[in-house]
C-alpha atoms as a PDB file:
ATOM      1  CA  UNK A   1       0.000   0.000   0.000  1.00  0.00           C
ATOM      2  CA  UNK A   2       1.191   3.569  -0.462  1.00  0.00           C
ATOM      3  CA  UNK A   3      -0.429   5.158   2.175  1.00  0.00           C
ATOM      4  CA  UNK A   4       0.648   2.055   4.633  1.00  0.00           C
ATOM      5  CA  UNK A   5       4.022   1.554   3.618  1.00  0.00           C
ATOM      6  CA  UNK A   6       4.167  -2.547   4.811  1.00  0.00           C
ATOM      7  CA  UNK A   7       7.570  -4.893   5.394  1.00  0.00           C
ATOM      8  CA  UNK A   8      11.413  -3.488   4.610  1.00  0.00           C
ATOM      9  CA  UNK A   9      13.347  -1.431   6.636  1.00  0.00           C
ATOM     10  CA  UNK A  10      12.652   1.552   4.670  1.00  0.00           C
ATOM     11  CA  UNK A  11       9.135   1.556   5.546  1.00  0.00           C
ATOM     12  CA  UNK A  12       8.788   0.892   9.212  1.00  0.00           C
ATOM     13  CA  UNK A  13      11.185   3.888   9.598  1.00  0.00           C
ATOM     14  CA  UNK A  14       8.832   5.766   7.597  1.00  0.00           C
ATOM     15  CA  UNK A  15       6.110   4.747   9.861  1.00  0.00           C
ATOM     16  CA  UNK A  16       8.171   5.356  12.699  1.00  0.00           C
ATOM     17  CA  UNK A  17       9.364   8.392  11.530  1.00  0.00           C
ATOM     18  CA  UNK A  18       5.789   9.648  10.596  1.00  0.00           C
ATOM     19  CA  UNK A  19       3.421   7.758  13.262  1.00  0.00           C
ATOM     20  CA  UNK A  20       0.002   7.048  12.706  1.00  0.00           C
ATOM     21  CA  UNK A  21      -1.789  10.536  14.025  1.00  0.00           C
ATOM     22  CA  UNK A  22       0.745  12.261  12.017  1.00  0.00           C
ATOM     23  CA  UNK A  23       0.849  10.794   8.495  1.00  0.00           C
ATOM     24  CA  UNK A  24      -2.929  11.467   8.472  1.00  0.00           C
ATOM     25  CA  UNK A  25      -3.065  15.113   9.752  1.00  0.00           C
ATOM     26  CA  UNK A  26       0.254  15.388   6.466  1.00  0.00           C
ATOM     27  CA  UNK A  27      -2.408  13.754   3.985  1.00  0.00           C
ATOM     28  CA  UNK A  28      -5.405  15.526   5.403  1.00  0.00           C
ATOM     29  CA  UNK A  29      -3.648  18.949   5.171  1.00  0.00           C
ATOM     30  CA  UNK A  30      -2.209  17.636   1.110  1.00  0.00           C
ATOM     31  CA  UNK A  31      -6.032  17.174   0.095  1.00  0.00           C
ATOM     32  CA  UNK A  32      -7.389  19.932   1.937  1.00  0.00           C
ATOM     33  CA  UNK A  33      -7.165  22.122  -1.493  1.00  0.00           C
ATOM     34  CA  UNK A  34      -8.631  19.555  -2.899  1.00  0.00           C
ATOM     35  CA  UNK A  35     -11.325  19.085  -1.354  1.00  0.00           C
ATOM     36  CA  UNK A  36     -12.383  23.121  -1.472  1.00  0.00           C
ATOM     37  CA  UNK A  37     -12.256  22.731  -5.561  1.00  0.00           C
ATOM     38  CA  UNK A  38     -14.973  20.380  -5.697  1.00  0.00           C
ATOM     39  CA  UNK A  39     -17.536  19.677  -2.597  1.00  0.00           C
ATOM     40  CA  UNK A  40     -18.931  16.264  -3.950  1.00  0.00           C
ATOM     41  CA  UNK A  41     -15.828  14.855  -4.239  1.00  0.00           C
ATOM     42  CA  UNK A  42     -16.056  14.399  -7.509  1.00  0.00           C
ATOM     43  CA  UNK A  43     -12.274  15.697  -7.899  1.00  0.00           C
ATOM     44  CA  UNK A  44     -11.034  13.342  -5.470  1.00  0.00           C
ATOM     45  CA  UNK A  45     -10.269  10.686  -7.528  1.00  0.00           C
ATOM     46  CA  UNK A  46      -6.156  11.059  -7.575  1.00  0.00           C
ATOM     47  CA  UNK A  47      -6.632  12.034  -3.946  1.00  0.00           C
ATOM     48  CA  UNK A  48      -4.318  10.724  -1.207  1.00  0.00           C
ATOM     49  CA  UNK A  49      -7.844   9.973   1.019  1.00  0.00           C
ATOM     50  CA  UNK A  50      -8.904   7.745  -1.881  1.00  0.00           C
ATOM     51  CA  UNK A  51      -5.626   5.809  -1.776  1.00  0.00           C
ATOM     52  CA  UNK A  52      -6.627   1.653  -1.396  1.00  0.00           C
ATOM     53  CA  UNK A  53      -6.190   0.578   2.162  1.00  0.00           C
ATOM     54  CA  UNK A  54      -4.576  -2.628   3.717  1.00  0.00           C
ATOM     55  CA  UNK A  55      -7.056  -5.466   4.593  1.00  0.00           C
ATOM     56  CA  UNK A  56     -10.189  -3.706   2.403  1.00  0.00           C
ATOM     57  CA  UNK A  57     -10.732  -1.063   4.599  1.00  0.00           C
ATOM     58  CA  UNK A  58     -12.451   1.949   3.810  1.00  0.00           C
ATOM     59  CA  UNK A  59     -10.582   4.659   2.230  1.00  0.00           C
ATOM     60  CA  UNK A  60      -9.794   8.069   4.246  1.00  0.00           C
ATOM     61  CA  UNK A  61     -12.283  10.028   1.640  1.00  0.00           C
ATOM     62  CA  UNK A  62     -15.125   8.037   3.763  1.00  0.00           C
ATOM     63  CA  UNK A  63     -14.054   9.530   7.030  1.00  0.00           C
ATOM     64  CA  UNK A  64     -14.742  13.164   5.575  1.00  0.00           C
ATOM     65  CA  UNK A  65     -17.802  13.477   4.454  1.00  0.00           C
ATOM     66  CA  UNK A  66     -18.447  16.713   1.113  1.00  0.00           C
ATOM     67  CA  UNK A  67     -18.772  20.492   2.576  1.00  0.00           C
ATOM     68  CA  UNK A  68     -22.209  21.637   2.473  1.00  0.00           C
ATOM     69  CA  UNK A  69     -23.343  24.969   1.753  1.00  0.00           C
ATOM     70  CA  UNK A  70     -25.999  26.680   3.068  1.00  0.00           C
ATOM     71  CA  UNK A  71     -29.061  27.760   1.159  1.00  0.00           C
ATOM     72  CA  UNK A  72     -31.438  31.066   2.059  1.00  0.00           C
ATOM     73  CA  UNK A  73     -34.579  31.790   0.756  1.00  0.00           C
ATOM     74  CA  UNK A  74     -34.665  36.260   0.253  1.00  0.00           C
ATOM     75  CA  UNK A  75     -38.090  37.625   0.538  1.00  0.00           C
ATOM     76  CA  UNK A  76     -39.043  40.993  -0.675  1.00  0.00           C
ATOM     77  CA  UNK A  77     -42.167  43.047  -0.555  1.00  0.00           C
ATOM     78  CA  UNK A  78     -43.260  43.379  -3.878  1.00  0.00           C
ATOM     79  CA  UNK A  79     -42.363  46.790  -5.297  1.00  0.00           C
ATOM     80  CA  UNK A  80     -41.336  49.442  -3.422  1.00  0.00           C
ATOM     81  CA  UNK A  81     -44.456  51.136  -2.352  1.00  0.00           C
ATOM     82  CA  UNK A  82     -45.698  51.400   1.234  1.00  0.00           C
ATOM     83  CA  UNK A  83     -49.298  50.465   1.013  1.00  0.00           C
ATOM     84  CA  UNK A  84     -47.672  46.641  -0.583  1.00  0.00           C
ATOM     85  CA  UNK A  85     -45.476  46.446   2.720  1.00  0.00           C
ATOM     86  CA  UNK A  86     -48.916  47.330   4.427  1.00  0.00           C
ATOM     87  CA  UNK A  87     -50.944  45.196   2.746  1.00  0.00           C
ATOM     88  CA  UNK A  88     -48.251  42.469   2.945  1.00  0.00           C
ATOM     89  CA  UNK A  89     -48.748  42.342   6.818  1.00  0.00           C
ATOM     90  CA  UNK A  90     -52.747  42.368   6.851  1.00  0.00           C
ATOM     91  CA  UNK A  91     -52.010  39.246   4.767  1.00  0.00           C
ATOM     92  CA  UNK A  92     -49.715  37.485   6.082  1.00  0.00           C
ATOM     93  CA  UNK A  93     -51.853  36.655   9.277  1.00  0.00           C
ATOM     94  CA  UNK A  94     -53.841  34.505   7.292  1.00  0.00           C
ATOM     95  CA  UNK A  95     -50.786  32.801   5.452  1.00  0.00           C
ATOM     96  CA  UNK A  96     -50.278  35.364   2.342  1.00  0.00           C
ATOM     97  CA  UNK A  97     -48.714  38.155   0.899  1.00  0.00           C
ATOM     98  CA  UNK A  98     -47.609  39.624  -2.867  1.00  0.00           C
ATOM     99  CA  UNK A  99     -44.125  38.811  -2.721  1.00  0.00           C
ATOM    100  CA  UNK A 100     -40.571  38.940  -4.727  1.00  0.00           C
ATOM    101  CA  UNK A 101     -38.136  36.343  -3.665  1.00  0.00           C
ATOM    102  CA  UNK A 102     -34.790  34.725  -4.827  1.00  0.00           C
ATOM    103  CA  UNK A 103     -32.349  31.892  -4.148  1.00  0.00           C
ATOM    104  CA  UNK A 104     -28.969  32.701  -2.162  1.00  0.00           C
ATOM    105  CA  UNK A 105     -26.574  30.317  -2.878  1.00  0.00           C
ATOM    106  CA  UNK A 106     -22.243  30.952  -2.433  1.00  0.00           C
ATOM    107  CA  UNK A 107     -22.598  34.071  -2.142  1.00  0.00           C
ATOM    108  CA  UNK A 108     -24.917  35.139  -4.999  1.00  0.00           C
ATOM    109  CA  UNK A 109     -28.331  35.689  -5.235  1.00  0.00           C
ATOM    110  CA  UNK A 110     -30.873  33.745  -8.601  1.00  0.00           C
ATOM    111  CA  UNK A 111     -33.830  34.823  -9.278  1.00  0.00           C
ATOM    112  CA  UNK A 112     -36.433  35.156 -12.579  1.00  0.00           C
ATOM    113  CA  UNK A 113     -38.427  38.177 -14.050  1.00  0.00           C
ATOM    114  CA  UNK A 114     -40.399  38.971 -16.876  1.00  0.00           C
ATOM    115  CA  UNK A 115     -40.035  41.320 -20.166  1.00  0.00           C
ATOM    116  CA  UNK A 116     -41.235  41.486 -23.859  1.00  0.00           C
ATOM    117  CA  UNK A 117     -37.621  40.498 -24.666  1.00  0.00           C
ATOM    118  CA  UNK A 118     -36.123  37.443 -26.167  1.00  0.00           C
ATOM    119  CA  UNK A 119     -33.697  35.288 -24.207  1.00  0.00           C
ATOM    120  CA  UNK A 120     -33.879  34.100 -20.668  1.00  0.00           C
ATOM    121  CA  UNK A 121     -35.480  35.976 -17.331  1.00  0.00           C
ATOM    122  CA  UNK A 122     -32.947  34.554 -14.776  1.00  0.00           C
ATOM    123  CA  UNK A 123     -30.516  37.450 -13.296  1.00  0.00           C
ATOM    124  CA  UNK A 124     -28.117  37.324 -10.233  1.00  0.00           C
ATOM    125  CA  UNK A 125     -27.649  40.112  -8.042  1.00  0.00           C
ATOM    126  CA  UNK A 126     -26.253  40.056  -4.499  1.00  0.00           C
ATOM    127  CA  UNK A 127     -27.995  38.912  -1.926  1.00  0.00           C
ATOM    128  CA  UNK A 128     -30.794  40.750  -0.300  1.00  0.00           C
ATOM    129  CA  UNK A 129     -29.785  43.609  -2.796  1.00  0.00           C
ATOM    130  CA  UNK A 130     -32.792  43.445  -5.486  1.00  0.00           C
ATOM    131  CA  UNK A 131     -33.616  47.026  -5.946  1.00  0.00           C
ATOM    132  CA  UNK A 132     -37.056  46.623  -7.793  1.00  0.00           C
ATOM    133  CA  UNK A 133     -38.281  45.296  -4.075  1.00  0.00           C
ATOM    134  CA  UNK A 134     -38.458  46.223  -0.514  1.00  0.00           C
ATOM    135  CA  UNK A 135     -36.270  43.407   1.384  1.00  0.00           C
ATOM    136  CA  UNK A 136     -37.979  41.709   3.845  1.00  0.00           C
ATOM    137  CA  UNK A 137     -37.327  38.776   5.572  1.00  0.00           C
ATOM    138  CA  UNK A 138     -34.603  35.486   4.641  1.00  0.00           C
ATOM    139  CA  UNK A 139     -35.601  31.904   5.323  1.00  0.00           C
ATOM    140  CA  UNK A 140     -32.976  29.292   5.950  1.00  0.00           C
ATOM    141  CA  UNK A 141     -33.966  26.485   3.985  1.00  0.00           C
ATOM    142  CA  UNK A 142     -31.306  23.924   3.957  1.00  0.00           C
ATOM    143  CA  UNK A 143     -27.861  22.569   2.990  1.00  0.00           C
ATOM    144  CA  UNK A 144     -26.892  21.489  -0.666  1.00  0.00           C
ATOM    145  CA  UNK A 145     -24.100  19.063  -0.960  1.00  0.00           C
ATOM    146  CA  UNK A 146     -23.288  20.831  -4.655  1.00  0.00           C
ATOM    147  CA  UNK A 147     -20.042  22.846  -4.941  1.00  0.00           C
ATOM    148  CA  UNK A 148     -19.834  25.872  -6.716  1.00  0.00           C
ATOM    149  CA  UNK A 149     -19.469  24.123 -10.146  1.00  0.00           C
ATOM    150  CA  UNK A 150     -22.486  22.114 -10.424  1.00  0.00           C
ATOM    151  CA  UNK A 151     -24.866  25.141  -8.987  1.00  0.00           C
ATOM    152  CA  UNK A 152     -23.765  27.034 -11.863  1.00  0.00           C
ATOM    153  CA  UNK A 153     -24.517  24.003 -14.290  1.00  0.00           C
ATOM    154  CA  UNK A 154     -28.247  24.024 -13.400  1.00  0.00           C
ATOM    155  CA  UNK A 155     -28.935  27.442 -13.615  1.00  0.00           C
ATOM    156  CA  UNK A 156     -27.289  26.968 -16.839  1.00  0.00           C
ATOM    157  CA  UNK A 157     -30.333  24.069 -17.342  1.00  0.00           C
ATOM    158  CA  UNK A 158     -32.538  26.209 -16.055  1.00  0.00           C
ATOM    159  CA  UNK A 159     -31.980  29.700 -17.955  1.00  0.00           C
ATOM    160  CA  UNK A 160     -32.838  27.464 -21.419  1.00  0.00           C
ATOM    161  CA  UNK A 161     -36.547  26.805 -19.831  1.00  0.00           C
ATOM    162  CA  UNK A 162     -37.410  30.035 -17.440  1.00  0.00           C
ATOM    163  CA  UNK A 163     -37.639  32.560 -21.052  1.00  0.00           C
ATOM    164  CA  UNK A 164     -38.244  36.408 -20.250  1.00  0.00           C
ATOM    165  CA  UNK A 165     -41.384  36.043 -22.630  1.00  0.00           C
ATOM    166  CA  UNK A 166     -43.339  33.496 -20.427  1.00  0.00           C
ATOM    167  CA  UNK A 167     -43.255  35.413 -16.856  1.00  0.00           C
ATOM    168  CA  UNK A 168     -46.769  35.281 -15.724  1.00  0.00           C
ATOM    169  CA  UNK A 169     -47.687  36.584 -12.733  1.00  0.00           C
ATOM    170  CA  UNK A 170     -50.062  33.699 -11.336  1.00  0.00           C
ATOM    171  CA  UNK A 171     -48.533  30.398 -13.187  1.00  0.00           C
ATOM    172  CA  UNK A 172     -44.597  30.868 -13.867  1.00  0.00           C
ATOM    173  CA  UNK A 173     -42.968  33.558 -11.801  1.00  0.00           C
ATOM    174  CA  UNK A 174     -40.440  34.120  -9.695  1.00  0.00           C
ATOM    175  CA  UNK A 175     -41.390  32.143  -6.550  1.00  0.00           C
ATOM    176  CA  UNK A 176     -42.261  29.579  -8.963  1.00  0.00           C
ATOM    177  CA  UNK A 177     -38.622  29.609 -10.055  1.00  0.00           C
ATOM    178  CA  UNK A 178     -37.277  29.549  -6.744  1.00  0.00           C
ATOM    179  CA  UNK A 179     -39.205  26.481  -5.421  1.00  0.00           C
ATOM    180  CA  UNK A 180     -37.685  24.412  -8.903  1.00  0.00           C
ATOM    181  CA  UNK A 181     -34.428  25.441  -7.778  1.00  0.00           C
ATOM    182  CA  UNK A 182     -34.638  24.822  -4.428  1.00  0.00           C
ATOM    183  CA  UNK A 183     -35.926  21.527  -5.384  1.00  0.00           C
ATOM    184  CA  UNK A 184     -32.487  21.077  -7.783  1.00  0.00           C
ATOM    185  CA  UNK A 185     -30.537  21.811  -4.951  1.00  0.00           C
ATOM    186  CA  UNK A 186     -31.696  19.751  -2.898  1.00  0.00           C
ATOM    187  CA  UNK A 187     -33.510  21.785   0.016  1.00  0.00           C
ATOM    188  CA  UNK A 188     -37.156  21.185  -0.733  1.00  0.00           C
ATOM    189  CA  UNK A 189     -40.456  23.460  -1.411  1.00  0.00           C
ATOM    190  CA  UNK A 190     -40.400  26.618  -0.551  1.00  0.00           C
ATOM    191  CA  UNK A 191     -42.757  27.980   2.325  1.00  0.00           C
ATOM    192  CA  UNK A 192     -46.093  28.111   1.100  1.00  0.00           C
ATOM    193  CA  UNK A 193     -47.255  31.644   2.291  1.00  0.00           C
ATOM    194  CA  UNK A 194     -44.723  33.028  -0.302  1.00  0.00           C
ATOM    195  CA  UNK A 195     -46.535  31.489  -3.412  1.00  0.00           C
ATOM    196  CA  UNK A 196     -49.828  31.361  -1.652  1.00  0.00           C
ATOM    197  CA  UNK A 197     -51.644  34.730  -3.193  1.00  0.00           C
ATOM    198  CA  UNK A 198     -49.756  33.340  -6.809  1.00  0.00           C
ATOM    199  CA  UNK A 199     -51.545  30.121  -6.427  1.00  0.00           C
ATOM    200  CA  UNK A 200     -55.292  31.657  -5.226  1.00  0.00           C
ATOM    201  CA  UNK A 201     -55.550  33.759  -8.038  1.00  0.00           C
ATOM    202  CA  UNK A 202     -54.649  31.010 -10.731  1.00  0.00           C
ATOM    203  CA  UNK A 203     -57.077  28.345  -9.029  1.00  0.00           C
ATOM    204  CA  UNK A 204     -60.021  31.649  -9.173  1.00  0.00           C
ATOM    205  CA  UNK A 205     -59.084  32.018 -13.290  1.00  0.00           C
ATOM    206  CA  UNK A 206     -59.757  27.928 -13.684  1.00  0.00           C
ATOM    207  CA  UNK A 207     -62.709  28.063 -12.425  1.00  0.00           C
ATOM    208  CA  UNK A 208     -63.597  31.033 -13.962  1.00  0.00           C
ATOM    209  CA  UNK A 209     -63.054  28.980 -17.769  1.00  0.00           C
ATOM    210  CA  UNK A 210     -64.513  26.633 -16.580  1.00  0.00           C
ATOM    211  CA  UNK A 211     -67.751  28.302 -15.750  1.00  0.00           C
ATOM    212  CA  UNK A 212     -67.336  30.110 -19.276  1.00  0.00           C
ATOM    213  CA  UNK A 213     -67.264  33.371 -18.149  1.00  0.00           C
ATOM    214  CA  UNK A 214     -63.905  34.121 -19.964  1.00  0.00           C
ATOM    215  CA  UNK A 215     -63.481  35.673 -22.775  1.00  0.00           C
ATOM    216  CA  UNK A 216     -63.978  33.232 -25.841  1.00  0.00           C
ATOM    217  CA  UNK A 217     -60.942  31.532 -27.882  1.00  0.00           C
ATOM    218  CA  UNK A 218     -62.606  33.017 -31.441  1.00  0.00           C
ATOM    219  CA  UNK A 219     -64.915  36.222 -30.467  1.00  0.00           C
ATOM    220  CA  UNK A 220     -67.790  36.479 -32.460  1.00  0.00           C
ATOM    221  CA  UNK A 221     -68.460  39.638 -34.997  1.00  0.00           C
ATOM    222  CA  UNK A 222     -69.535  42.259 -32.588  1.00  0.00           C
ATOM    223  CA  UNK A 223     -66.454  41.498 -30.597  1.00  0.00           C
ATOM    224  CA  UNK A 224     -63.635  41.898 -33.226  1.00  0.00           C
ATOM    225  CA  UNK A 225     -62.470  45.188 -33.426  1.00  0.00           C
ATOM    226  CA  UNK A 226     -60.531  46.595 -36.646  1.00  0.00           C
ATOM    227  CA  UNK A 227     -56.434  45.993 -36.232  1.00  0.00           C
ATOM    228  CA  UNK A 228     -54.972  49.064 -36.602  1.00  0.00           C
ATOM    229  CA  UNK A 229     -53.853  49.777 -40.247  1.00  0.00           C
ATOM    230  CA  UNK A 230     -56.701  47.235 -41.741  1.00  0.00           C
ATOM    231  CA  UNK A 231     -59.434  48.311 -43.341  1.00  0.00           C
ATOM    232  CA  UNK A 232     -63.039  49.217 -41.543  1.00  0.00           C
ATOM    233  CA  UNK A 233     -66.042  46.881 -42.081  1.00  0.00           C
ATOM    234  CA  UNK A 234     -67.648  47.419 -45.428  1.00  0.00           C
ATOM    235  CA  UNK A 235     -70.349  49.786 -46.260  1.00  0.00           C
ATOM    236  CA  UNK A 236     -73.138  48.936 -48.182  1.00  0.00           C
ATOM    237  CA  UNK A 237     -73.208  50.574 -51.304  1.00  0.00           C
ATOM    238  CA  UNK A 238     -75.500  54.031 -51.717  1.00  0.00           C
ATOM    239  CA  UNK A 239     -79.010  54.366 -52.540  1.00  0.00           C
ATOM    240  CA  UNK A 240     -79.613  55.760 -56.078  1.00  0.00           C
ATOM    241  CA  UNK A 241     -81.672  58.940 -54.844  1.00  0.00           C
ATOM    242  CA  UNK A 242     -78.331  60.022 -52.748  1.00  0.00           C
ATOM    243  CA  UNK A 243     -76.731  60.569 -56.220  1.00  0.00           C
ATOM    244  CA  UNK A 244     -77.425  64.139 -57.906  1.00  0.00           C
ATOM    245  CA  UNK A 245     -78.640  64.010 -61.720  1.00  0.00           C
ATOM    246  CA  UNK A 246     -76.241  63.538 -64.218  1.00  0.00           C
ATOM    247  CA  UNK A 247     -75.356  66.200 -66.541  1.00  0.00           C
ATOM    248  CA  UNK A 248     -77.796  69.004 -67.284  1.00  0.00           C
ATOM    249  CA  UNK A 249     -81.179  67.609 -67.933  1.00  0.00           C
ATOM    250  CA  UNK A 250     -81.570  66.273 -64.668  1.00  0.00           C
ATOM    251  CA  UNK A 251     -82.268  63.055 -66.359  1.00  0.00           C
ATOM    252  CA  UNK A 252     -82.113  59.174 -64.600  1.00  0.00           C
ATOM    253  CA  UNK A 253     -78.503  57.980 -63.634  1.00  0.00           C
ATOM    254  CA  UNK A 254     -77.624  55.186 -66.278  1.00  0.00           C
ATOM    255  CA  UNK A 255     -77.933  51.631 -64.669  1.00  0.00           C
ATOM    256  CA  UNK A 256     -80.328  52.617 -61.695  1.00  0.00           C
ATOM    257  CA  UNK A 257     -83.484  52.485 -61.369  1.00  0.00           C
ATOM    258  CA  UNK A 258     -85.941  56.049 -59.982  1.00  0.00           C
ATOM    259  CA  UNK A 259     -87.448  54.443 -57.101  1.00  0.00           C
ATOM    260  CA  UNK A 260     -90.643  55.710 -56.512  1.00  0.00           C
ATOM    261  CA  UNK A 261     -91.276  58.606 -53.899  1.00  0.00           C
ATOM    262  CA  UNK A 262     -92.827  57.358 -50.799  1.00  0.00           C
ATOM    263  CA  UNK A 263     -96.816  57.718 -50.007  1.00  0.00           C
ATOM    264  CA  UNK A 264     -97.610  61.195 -48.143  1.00  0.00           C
ATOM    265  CA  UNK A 265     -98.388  61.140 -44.198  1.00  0.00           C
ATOM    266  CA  UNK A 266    -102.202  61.347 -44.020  1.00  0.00           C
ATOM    267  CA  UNK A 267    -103.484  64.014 -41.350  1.00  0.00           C
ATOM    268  CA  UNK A 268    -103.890  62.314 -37.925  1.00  0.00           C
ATOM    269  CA  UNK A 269    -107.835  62.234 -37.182  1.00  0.00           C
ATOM    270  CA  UNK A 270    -108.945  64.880 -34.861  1.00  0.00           C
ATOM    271  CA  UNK A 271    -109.701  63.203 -31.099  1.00  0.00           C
ATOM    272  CA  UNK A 272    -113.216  62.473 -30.875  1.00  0.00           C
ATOM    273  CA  UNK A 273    -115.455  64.739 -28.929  1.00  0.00           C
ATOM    274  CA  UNK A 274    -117.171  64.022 -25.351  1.00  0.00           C
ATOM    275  CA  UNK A 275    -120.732  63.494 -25.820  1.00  0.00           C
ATOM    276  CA  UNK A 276    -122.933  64.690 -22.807  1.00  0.00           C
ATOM    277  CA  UNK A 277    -125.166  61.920 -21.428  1.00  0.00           C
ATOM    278  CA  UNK A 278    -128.791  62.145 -22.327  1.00  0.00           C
ATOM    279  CA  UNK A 279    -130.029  63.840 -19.060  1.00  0.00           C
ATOM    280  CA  UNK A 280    -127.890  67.314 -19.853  1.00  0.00           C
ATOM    281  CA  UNK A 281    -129.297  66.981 -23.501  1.00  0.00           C
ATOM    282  CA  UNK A 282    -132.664  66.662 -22.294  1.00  0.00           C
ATOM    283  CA  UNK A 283    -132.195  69.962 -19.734  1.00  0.00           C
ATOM    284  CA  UNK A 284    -130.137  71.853 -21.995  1.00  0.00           C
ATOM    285  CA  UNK A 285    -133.419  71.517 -24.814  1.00  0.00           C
ATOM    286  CA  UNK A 286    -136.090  72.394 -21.695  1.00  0.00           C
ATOM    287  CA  UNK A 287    -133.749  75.891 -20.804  1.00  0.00           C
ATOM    288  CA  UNK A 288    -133.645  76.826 -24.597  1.00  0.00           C
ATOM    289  CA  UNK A 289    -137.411  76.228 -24.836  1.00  0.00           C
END
C-alpha cells in the first residue's frame, strides 16, 4: 500500500518516523485544497484519502464526508411602495402576501423576471440587494451538498426553460422559479405563504373557464375590433336617390333604377269629442225652450 508503507526497513522507519496521528493530519492537510475545488468529491479521484487501504478497509475520503453549503430563501415586498409592505402584513396573518423572492446560494443571489424580450429571465444580483423590491425577511432552507461548479450548471439548465417572454404573474414567476431550484438543490419546497396569493388567483381564473365566463378563444363579430392599419367593415353601397342628376337635364342615372317617392303622411284624425249623457241633452233643450 502507499499510504501504509508494509515490510522493509525503509518503511517501518517511515512509519516510525511519521506515526500514525501524524501521516494522516500530512495527507489531510495535502487534500485539503482539494477538497475546497470540488464539494462532492467528484475531484477526489487522484486524492491521497482515496488511496486503497490494507485489509479492504475503507478509504480516508469516507471519514470526511463533502462540505455543504448553506441555502437562504430572500423575501421581498413586492415593489417598493408602502401600502404593498402594508398590505403584505394584513395578509400574512392569514398565510399570504404579494411577494418577490430569490435563491442565495455561495454568495450570490438567482432569481427570474419577466419582459417582452427574447432570451432568458434569470438574473443574479447580491444577496438581499434586489432594488425593484423592498427586502424583507430570509428563510434558511437547507444545505446542498453541490459545490460551486455544479450550482452554476443548473442554472445553466434552467436559464434554457425560465424565457423572459413566459413570466406570468399567477402560473410561472419568480417564486415559482425559486421552489424548482430549491428543489435542484436539494432543500425542498419553498414555504407556502410566499406562493400562496400566486396560487389563489390562478385556481379563481380555472374556475372562472370553466364556468365560461372568460373571454372566448374566437370572439364572435360584434367582438372583433378593426387591427390598426386594416381596413373598416364594409359599407353597403348608396341608394340611387343620394346621387345628384347627371349632366344638365336632370335626367335618370344610367344603370339605376328612380325608385318611386314614398306615399304622403295622411293628417292624424282629430280626437273624438265628449258626448254629454242624455239627461244634460234633455235639460239643456227644456232651458232653450
Amino acid at each position: 500500500s502507499r499510504l501504509w508503507p508494509l515490510g522493509g526497513s525503509s518503511g517501518s522507519a517511515r512509519a516510525r518516523r511519521w506515526g500514525a496521528p501524524s501521516l494522516l493530519r500530512a495527507v489531510v492537510k495535502s487534500a485539503s485544497s482539494t477538497m475546497g475545488a470540488s464539494a462532492s468529491g467528484e475531484a477526489l479521484g487522484n486524492s491521497p484519502l482515496n488511496w486503497p487501504q490494507p485489509n479492504g478497509a475503507q478509504p480516508l475520503a469516507a471519514w470526511f464526508p463533502p462540505r455543504r453549503t448553506p441555502v437562504m430563501l430572500n423575501i421581498y415586498d413586492l415593489g417598493k411602495k408602502n401600502e404593498t409592505q402594508v398590505m403584505n402584513r394584513l395578509l400574512r396573518v392569514i398565510g399570504s402576501g404579494a411577494f418577490h423572492s430569490g435563491v442565495e446560494v455561495f454568495g450570490r443571489e438567482w432569481s427570474y423576471r419577466g419582459a417582452h424580450r427574447a432570451g432568458t429571465g434569470l438574473f443574479c444580483c447580491e444577496p438581499r440587494g434586489c432594488d425593484c423590491h423592498t427586502y424583507c425577511e430570509s428563510v434558511f432552507m437547507g444545505e446542498t451538498f453541490l459545490s460551486m461548479h455544479e450550482v452554476l450548471s443548473v442554472v445553466s439548465q434552467l436559464e434554457v426553460q425560465w424565457a423572459a417572454s413566459h413570466y406570468s404573474l399567477l402560473r410561472q414567476n419568480c417564486c415559482h422559479f425559486c421552489e424548482v431550484l430549491c428543489s435542484q438543490l436539494g432543500v425542498g419546497a419553498i414555504p407556502s405563504w410566499v406562493k400562496s396569493l400566486a396560487e389563489t388567483g390562478a385556481a379563481v381564473e380555472d374556475k372562472v373557464e370553466s364556468w365560461g365566463i372568460g373571454r372566448s378563444s374566437s370572439p364572435g363579430p360584434a367582438e372583433q375590433s378593426p387591427r390598426r392599419g386594416s381596413p373598416g367593415p364594409q359599407l353597403a353601397p348608396p341608394a340611387p336617390w343620394q346621387f345628384g342628376g347627371g349632366g344638365g337635364g336632370g335626367g335618370e342615372r344610367p344603370g339605376w333604377q328612380t325608385p318611386t317617392p314614398p306615399p304622403p303622411m295622411r293628417a292624424a284624425s282629430p280626437p273624438p269629442q265628449h258626448r254629454p249623457p242624455q239627461q244634460q241633452l234633455l235639460q239643456q233643450q227644456q232651458q232653450q225652450q
